[in-house]
PDB file of N, CA and C in Angstrom:
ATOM      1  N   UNK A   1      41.782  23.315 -13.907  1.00  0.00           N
ATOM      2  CA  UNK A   1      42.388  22.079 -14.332  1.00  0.00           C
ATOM      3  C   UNK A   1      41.722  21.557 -15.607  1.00  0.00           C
ATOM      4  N   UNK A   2      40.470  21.290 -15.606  1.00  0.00           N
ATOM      5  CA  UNK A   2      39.525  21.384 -17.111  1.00  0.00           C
ATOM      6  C   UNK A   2      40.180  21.751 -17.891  1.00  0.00           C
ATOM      7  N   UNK A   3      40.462  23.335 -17.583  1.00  0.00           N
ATOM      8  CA  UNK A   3      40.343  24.243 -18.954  1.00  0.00           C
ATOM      9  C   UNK A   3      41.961  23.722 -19.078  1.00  0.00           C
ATOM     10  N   UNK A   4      42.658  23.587 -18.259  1.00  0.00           N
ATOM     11  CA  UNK A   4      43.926  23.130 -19.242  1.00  0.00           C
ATOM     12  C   UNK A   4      44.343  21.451 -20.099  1.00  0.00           C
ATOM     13  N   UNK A   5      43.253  20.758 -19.501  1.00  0.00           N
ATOM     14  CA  UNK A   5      43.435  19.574 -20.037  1.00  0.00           C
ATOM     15  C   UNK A   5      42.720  19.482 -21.284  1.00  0.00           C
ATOM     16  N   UNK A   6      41.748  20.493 -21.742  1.00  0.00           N
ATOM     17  CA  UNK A   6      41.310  20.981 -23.004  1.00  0.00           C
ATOM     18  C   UNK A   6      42.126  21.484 -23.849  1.00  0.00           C
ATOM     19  N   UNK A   7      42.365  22.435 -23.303  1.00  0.00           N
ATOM     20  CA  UNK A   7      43.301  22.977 -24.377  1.00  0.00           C
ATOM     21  C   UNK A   7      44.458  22.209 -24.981  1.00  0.00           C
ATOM     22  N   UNK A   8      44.919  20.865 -23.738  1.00  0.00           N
ATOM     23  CA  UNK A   8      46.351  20.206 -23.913  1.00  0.00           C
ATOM     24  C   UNK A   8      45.602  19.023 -25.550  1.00  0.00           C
ATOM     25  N   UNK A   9      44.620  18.817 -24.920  1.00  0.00           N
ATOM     26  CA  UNK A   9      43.539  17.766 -26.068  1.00  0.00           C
ATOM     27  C   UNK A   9      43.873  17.943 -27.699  1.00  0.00           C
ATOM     28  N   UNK A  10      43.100  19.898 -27.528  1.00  0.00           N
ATOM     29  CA  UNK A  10      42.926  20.450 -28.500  1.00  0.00           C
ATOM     30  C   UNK A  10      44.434  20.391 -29.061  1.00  0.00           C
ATOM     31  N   UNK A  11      45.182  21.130 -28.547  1.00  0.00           N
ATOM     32  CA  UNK A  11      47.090  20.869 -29.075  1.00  0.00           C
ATOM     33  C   UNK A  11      47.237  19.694 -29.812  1.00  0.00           C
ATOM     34  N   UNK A  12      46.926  18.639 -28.909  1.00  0.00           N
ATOM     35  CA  UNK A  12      47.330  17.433 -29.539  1.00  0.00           C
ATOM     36  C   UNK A  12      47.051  17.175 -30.716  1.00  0.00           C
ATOM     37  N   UNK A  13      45.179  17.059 -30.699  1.00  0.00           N
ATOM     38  CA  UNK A  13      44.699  16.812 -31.934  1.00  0.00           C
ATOM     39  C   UNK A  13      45.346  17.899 -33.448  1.00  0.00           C
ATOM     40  N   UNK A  14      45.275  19.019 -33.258  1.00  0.00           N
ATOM     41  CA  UNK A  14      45.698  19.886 -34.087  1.00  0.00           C
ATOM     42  C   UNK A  14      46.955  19.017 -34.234  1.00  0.00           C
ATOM     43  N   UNK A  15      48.124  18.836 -33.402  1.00  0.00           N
ATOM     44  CA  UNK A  15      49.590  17.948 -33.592  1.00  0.00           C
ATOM     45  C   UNK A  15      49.489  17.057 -34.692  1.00  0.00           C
ATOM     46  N   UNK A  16      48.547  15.719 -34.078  1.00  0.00           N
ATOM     47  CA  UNK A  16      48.458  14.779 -35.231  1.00  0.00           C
ATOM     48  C   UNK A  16      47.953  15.236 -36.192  1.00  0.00           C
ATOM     49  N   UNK A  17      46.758  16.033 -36.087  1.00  0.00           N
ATOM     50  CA  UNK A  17      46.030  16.372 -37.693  1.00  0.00           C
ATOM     51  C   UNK A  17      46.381  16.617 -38.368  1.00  0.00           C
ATOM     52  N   UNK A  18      48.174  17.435 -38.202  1.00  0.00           N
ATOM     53  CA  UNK A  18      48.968  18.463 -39.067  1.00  0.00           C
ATOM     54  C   UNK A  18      50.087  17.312 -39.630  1.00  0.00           C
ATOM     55  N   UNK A  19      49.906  15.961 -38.758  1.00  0.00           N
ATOM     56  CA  UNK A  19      50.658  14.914 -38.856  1.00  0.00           C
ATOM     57  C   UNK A  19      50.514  14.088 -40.141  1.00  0.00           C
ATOM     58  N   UNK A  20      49.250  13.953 -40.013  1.00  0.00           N
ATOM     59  CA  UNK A  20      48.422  12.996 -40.865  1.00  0.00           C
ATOM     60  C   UNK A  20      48.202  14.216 -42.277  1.00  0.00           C
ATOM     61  N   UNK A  21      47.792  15.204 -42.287  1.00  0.00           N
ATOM     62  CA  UNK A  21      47.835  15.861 -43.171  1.00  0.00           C
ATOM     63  C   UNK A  21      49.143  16.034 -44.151  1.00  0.00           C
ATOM     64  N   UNK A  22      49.936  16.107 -43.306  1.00  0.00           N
ATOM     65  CA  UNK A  22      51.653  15.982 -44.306  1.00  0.00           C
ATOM     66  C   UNK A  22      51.512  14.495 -44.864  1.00  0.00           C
ATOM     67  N   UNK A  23      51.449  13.501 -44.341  1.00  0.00           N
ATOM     68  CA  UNK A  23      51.365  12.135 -44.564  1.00  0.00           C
ATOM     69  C   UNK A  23      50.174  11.603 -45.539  1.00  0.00           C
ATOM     70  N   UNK A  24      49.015  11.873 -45.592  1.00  0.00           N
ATOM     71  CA  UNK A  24      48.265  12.077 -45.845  1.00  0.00           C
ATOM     72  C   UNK A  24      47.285  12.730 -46.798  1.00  0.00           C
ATOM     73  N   UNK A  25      46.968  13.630 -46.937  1.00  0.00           N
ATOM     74  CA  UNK A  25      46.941  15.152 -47.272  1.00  0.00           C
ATOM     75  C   UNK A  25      45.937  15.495 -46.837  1.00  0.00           C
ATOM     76  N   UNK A  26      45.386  17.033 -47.015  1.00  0.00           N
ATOM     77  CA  UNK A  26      44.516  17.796 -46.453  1.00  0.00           C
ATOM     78  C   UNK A  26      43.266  16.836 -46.320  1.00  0.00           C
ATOM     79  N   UNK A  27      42.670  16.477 -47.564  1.00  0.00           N
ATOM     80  CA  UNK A  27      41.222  15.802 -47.260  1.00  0.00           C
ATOM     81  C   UNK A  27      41.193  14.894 -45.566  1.00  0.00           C
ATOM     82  N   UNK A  28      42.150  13.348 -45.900  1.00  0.00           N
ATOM     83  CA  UNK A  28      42.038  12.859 -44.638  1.00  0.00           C
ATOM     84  C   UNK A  28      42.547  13.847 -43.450  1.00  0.00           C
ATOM     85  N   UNK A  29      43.459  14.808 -43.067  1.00  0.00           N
ATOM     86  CA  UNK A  29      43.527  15.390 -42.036  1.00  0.00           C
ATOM     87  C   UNK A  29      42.112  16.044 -41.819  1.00  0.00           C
ATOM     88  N   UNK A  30      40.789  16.466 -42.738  1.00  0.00           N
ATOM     89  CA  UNK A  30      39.964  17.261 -42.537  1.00  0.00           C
ATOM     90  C   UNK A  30      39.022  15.828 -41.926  1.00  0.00           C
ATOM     91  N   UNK A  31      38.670  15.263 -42.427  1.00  0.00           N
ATOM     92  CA  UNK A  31      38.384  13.926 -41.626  1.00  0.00           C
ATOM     93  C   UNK A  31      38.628  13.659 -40.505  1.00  0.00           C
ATOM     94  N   UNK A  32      39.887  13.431 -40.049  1.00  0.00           N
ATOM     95  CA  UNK A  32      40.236  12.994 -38.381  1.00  0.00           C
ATOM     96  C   UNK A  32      40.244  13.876 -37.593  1.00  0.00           C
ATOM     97  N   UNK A  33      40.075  15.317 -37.923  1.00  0.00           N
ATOM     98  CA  UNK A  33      40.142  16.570 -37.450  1.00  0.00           C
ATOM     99  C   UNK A  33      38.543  16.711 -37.118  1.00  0.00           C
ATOM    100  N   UNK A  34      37.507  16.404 -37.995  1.00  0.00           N
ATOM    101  CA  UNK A  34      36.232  16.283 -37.628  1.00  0.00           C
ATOM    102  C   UNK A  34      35.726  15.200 -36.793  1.00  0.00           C
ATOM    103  N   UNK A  35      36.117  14.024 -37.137  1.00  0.00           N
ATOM    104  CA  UNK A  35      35.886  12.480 -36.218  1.00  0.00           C
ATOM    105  C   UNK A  35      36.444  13.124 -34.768  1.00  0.00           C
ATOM    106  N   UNK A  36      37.419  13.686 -34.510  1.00  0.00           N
ATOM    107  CA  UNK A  36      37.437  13.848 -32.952  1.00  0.00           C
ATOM    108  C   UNK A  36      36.906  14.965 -32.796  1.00  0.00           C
ATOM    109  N   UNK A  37      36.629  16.035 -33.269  1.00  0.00           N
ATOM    110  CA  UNK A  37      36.146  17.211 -32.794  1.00  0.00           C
ATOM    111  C   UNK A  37      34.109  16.399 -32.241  1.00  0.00           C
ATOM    112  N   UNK A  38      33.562  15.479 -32.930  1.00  0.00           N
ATOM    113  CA  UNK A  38      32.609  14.859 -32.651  1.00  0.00           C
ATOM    114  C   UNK A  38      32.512  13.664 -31.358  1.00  0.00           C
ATOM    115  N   UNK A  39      33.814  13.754 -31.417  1.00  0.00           N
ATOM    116  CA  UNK A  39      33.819  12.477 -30.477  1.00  0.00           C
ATOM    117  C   UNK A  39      33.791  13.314 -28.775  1.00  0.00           C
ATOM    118  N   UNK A  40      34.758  14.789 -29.101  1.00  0.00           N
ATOM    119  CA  UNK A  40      34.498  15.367 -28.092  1.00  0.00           C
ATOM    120  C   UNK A  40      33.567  15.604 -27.730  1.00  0.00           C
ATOM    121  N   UNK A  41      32.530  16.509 -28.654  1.00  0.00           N
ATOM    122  CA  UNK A  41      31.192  17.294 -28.509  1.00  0.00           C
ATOM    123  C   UNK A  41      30.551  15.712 -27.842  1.00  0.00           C
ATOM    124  N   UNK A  42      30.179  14.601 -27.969  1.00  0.00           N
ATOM    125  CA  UNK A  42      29.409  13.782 -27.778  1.00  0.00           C
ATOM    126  C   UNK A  42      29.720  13.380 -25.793  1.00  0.00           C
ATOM    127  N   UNK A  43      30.804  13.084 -25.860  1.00  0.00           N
ATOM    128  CA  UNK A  43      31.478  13.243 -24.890  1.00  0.00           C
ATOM    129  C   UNK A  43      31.000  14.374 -23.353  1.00  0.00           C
ATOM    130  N   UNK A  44      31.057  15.358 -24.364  1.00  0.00           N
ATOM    131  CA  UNK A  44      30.644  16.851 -23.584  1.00  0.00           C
ATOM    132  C   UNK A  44      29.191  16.493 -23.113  1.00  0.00           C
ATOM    133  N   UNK A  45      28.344  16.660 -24.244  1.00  0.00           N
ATOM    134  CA  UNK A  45      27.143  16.257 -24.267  1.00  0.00           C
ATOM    135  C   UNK A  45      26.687  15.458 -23.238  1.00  0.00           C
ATOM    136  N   UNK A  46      27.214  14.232 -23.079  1.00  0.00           N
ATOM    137  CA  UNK A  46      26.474  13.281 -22.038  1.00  0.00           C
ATOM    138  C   UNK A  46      26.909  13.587 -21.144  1.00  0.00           C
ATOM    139  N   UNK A  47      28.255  14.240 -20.870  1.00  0.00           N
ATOM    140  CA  UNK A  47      28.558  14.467 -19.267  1.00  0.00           C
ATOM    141  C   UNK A  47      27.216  15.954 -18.695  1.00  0.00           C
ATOM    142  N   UNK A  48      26.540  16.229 -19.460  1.00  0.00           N
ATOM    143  CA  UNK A  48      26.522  17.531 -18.978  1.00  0.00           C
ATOM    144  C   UNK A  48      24.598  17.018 -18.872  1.00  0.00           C
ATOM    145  N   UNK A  49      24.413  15.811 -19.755  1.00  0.00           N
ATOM    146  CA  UNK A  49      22.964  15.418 -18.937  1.00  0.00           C
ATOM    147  C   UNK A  49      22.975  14.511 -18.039  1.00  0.00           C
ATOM    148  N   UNK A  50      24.021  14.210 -17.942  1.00  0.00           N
ATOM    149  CA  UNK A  50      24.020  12.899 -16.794  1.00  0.00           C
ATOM    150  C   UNK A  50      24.286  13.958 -15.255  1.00  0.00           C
ATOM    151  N   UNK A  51      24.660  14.837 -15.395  1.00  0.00           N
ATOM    152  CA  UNK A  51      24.785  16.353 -14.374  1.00  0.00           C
ATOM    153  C   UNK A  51      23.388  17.202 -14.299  1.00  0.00           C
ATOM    154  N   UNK A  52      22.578  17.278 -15.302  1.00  0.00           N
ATOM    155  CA  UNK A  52      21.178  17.347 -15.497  1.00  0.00           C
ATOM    156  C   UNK A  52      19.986  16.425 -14.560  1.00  0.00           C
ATOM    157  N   UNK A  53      20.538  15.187 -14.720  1.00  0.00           N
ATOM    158  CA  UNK A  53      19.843  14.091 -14.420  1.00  0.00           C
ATOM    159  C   UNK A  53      19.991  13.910 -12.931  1.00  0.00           C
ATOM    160  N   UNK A  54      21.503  14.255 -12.584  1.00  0.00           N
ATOM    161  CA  UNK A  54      21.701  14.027 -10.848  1.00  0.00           C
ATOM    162  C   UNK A  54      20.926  15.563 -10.175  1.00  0.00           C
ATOM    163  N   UNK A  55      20.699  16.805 -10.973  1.00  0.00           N
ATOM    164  CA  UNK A  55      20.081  17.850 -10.445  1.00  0.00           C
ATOM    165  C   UNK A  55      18.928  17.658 -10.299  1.00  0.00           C
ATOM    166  N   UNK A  56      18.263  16.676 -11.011  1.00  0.00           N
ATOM    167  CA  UNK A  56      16.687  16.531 -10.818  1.00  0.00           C
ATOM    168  C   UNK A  56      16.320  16.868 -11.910  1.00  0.00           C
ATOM    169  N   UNK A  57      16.691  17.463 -13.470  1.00  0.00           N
ATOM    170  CA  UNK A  57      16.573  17.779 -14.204  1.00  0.00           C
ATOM    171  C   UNK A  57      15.740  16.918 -15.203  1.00  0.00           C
ATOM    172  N   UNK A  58      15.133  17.629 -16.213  1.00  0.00           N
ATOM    173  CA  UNK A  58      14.775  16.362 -17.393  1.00  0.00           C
ATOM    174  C   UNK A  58      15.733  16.043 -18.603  1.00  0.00           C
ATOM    175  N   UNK A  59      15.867  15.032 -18.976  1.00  0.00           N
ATOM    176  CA  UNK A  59      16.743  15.026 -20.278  1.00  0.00           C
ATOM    177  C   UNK A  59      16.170  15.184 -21.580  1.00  0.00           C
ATOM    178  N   UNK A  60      16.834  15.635 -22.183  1.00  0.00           N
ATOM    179  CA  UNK A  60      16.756  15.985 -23.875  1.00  0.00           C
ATOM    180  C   UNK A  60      17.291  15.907 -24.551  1.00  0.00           C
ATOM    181  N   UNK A  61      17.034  15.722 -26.172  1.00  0.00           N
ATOM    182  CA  UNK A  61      17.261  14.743 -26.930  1.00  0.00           C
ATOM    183  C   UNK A  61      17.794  15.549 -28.021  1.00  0.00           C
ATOM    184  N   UNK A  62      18.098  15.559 -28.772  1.00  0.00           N
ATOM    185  CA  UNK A  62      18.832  16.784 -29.912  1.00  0.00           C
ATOM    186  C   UNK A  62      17.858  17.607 -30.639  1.00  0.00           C
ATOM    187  N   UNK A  63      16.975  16.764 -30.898  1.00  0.00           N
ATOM    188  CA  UNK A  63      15.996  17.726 -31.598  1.00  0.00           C
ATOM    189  C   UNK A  63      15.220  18.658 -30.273  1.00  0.00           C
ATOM    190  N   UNK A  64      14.992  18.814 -28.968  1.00  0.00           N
ATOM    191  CA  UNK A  64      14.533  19.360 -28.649  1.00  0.00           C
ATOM    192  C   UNK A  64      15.435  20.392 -27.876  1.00  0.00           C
ATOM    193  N   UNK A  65      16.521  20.006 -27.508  1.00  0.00           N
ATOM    194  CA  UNK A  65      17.475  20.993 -27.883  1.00  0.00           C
ATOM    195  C   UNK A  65      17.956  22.065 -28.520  1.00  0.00           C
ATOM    196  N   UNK A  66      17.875  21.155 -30.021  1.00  0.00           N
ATOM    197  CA  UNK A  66      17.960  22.444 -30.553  1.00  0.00           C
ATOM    198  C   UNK A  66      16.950  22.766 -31.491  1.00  0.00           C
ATOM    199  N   UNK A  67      15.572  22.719 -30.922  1.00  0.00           N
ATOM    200  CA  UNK A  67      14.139  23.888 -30.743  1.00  0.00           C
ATOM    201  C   UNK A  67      13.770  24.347 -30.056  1.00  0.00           C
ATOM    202  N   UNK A  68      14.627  24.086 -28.872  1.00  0.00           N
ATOM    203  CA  UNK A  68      14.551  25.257 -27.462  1.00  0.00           C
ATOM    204  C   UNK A  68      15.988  26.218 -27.871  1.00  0.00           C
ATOM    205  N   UNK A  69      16.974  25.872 -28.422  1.00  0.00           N
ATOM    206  CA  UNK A  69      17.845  27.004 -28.661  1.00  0.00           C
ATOM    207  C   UNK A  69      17.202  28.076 -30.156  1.00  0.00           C
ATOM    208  N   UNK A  70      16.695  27.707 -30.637  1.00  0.00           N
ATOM    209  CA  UNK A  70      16.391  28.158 -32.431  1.00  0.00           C
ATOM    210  C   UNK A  70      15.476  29.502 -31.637  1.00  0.00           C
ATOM    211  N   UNK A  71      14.626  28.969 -30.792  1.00  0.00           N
ATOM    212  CA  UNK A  71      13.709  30.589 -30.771  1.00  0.00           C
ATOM    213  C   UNK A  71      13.655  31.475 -29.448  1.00  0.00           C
TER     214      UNK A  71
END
């Protein structure tokens, strides 16, 4: 169910972006196309330490994140 309400997201956004881009032009579609692709990732992000946090887990912060992914 996830994976299809993602993908329905992703559709959308691509929909309007291609919306706003005709209307618009490329620059702002590359804009609103990035503003939500961030809004998701952030989104993602906290659901997945607040799931961390109910495991007993520790939380982390971006920079240590990603200096535990780098090596």
């Amino acid at each position: 169910m996830k994976k299809i309400y993602n993908r329905t997201i992703l559709l959308i956004a691509i929909t309007i972006g291609s919306i706003v881009g005709i209307i618009k032009g490329t620059e702002a579609k590359q804009k609103w196309m990035f503003k939500i692709k961030i809004r998701n990732e952030e989104k993602r992000q906290l659901a997945q330490q607040k799931k961390l946090l109910k495991g007993g887990g520790v939380p982390l912060d971006d920079i240590e994140i990603a200096a535990y992914h780098k090596s």
